[in-house]
Protein backbone atom coordinates (compact mmCIF):
# COMPACT_ATOMS: atom_id res chain seq x y z
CA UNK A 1 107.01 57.85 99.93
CA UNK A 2 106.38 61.79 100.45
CA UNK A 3 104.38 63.68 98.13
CA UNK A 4 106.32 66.01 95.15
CA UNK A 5 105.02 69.27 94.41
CA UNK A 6 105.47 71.15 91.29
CA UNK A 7 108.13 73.86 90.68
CA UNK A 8 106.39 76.52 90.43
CA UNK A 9 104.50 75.71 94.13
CA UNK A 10 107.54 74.82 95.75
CA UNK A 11 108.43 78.25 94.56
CA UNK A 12 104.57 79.78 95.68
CA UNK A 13 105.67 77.89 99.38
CA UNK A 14 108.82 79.12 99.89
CA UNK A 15 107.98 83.19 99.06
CA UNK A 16 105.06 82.28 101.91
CA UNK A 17 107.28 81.10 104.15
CA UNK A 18 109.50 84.00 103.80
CA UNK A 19 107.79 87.04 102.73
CA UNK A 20 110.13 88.23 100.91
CA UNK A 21 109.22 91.20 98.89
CA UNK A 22 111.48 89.88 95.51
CA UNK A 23 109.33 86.90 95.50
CA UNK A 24 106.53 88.89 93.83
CA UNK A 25 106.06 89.21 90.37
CA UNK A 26 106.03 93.24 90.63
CA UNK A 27 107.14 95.67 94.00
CA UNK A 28 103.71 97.34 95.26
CA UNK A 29 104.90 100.77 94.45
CA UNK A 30 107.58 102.15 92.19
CA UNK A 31 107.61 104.89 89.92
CA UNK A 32 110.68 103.77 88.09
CA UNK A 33 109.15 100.94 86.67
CA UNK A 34 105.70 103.25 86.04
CA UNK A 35 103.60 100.93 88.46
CA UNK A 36 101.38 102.80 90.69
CA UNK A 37 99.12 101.63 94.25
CA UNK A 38 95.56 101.90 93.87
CA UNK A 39 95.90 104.70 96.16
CA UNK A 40 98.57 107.00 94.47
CA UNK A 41 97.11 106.19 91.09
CA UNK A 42 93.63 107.65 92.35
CA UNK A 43 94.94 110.51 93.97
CA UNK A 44 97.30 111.83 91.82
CA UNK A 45 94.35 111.93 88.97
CA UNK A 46 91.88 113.55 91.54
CA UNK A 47 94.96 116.19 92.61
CA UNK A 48 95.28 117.07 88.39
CA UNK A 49 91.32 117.21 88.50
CA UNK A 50 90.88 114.08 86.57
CA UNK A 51 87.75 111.77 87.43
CA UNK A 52 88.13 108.57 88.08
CA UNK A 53 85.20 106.89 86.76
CA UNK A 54 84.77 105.28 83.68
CA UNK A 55 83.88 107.28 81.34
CA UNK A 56 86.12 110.41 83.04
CA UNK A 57 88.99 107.84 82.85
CA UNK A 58 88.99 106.68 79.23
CA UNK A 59 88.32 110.59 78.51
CA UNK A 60 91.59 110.73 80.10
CA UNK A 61 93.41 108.53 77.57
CA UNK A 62 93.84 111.19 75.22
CA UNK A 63 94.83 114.36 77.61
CA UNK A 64 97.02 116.44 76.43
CA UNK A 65 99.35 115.00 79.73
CA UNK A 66 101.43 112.00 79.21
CA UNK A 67 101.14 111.80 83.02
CA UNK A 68 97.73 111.65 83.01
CA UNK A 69 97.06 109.08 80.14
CA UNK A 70 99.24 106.77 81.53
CA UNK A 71 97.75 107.63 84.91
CA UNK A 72 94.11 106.51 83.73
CA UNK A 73 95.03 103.55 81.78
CA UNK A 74 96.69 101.82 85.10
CA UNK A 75 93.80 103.18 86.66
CA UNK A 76 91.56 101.18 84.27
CA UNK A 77 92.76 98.27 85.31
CA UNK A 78 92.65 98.52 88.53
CA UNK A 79 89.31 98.76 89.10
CA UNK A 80 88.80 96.51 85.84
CA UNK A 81 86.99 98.57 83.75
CA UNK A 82 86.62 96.56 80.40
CA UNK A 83 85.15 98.81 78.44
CA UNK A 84 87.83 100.82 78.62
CA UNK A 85 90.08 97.89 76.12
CA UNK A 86 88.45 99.71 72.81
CA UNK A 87 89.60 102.75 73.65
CA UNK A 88 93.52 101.69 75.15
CA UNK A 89 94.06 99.54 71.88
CA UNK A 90 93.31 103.13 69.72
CA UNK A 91 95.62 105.04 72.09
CA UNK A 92 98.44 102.60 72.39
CA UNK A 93 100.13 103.02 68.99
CA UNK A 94 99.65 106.56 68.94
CA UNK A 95 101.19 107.12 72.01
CA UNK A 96 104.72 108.48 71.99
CA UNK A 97 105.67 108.68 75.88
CA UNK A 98 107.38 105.88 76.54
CA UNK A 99 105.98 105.68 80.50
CA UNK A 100 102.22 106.39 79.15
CA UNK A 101 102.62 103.78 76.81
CA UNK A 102 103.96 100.76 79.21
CA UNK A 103 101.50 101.80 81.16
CA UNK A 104 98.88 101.33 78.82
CA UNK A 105 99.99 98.07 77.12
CA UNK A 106 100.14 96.46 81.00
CA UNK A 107 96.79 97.62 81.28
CA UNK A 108 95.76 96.35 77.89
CA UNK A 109 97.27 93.09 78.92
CA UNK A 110 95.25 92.84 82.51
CA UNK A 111 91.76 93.70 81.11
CA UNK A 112 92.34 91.80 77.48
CA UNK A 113 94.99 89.13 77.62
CA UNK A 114 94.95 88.69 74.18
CA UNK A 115 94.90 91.95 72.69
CA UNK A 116 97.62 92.98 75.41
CA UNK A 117 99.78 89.99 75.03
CA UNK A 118 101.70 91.55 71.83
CA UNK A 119 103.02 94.62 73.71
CA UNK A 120 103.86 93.74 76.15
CA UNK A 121 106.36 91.02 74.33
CA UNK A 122 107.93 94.52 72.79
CA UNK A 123 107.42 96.26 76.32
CA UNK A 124 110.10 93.38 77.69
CA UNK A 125 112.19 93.48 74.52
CA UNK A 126 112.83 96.88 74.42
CA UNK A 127 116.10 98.16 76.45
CA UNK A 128 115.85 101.65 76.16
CA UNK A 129 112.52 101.50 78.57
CA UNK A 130 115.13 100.31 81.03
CA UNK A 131 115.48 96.79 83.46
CA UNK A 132 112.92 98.06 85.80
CA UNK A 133 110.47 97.89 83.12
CA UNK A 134 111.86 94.99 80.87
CA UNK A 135 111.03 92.78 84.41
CA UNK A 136 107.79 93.58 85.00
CA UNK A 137 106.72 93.29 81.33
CA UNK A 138 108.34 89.73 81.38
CA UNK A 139 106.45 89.14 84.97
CA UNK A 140 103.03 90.00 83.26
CA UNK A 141 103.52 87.90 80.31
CA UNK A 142 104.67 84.79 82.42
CA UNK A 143 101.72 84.94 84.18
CA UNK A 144 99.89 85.40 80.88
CA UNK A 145 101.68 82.72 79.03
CA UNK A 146 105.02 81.23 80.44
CA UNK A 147 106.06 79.95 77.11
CA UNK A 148 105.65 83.02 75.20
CA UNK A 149 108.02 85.16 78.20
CA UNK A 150 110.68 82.03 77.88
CA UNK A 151 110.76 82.17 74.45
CA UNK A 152 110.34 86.53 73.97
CA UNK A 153 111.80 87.89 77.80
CA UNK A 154 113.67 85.46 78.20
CA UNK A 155 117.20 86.14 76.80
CA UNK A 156 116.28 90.33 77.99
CA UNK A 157 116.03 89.01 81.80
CA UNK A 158 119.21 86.67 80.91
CA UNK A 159 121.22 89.59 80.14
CA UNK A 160 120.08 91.48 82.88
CA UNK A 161 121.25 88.95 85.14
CA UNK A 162 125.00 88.93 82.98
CA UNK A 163 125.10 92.95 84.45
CA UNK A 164 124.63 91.73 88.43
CA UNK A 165 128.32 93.38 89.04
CA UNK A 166 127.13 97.32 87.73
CA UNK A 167 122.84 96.63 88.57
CA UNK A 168 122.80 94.29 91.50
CA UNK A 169 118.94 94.73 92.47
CA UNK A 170 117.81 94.48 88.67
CA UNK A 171 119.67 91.65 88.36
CA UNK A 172 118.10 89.80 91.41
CA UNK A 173 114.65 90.51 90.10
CA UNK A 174 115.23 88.99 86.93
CA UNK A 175 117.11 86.15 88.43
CA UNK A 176 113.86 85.49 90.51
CA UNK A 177 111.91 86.12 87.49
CA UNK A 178 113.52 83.54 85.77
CA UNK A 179 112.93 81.31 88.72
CA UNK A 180 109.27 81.22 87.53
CA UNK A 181 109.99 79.97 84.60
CA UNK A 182 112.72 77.87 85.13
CA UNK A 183 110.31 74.67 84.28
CA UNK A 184 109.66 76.45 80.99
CA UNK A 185 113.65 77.40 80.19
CA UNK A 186 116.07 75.66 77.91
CA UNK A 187 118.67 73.23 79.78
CA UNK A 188 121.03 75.09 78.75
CA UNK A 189 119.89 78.36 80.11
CA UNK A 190 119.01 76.22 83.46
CA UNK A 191 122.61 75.07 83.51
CA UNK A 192 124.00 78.46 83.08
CA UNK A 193 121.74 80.17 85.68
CA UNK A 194 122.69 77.57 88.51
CA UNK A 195 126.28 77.73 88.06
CA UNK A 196 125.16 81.63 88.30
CA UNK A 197 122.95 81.30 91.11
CA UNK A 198 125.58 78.89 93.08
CA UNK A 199 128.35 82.08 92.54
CA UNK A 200 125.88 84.30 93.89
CA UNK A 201 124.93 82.21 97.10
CA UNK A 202 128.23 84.13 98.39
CA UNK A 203 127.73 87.36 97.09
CA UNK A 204 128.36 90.71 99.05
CA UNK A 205 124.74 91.88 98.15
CA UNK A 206 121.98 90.54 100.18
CA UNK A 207 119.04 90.61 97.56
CA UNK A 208 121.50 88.63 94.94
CA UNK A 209 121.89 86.21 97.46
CA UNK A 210 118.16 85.78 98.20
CA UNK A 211 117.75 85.38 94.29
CA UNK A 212 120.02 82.84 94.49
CA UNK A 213 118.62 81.13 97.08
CA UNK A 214 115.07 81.42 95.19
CA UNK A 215 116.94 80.00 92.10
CA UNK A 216 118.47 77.01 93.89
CA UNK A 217 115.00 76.25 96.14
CA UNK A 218 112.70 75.64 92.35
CA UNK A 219 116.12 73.77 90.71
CA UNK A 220 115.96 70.15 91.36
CA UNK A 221 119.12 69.07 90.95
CA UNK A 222 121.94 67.33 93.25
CA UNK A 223 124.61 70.44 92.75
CA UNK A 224 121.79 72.46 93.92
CA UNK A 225 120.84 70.61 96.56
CA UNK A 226 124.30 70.36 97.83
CA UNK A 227 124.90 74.51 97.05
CA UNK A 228 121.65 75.27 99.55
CA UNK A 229 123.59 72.78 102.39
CA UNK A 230 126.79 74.69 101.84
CA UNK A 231 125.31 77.98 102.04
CA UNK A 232 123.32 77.27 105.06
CA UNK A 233 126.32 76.77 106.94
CA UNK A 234 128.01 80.10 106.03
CA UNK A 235 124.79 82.55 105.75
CA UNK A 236 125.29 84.87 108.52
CA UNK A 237 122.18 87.13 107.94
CA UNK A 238 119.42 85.71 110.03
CA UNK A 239 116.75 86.59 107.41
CA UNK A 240 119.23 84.96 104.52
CA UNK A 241 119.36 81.94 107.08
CA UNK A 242 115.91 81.35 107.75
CA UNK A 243 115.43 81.02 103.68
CA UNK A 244 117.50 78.82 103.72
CA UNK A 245 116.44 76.78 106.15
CA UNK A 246 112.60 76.95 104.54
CA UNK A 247 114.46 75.97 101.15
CA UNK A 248 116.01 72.91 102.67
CA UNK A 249 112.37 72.02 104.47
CA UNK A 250 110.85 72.72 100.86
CA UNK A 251 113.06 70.19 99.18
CA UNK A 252 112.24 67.22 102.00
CA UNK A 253 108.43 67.89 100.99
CA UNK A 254 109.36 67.23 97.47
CA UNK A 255 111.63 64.06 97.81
């Protein structure tokens, strides 16, 4: 009899096996979704003449720049300066940019779980702050509690997958991001997303297909087994193929 795995390390094993960059819970850089390297975080606060230790940082939290109070809080985190959490929970609902505050509340959430966990719900809630942003608030908060994103970021990432014709590349992201949780979702919502995921195995756009396949790989069922097969006859990207191929290993592991 060979072993099963879990879902979610079937899922873990196949973004190793590929490398592909919408496998990760968040892109590395982006300034559309207000996520910063450790790199361009510290050197755009040491360009505006902003310290970057501690005490210079949470100082920072109440600049007169949006730019720079958002700038400092990510910073914060990433070099995991907890005593920083008093002063972020003061700023956070006084803060009226809507970039300074997401990226306060992430930071909130990655130093203080707890204390973070409750914006960052709204952060992946809230429409107006855009997909970009809706995604990687529902990525923190599944890795903070995957019932709480099924349950509050769930039905946001749903709908951003419903607009894959007009926002292709959102879409895939919160198609994969629903991937993670797909142990956690409702079977309806499962249902729904592979006979969405099975459409997309054929799509013109390569990074909805490599959702799909992501989708498909975690889904244990027969009609998803039997999708991957089909697909892996007609993929023509070599990349798209060699997922496909991992997928298909993947699943022997697990049977």
């Amino acid at each position: 009899m060979r072993m099963r795995l879990p879902i979610a390390l079937r899922f873990i094993i196949v973004c190793c096996l590929t490398g592909v960059a919408l496998c990760r819970a968040q892109p590395p850089q982006t300034t559309k979704s207000g996520l910063l390297t450790r790199k361009t975080s510290r050197g755009a606060l040491l360009e505006k003449g902003i310290g970057v230790d501690p005490k210079s940082l949470i100082e920072a939290l109440s600049n007169p720049d949006a730019e720079i109070r958002g700038l400092a809080a990510m910073r914060l985190a990433t070099d995991h300066i907890s005593s920083g959490v008093p002063a972020l929970r003061n700023a956070i609902p006084n803060e009226a940019d809507q970039l300074a505050g997401f990226r306060m509340a992430m930071s909130l959430a990655s130093l203080d779980p707890r204390s973070g966990e409750p914006y960052v719900i709204s952060l992946c809630q809230n429409v107006a702050l855009g997909a970009a942003q809706n995604i990687n608030a529902a990525n923190a908060l599944s890795d903070l509690d995957p019932i709480a994103a099924v349950r509050s970021c769930g039905p946001t990432l749903e709908a951003i997958v419903e607009k894959r014709a007009s926002e292709p590349d959102e879409a895939a992201r919160a198609l994969s991001s629903l991937a993670r949780l797909q142990p956690k979702l409702a079977d309806a919502s499962v249902a729904k997303l592979r006979k969405v995921s099975i459409d997309l195995l054929f799509s013109k756009e390569y990074n909805l297909r490599f959702a799909a396949i992501t989708w498909l790989t975690v889904d244990e069922s027969d009609e998803a087994r039997r999708a991957i097969l089909r697909a892996s006859d007609s993929e023509k990207d070599p990349g798209l193929r060699s997922t496909l191929r991992h997928s298909k290993e993947s699943r022997a592991v697990h049977q």
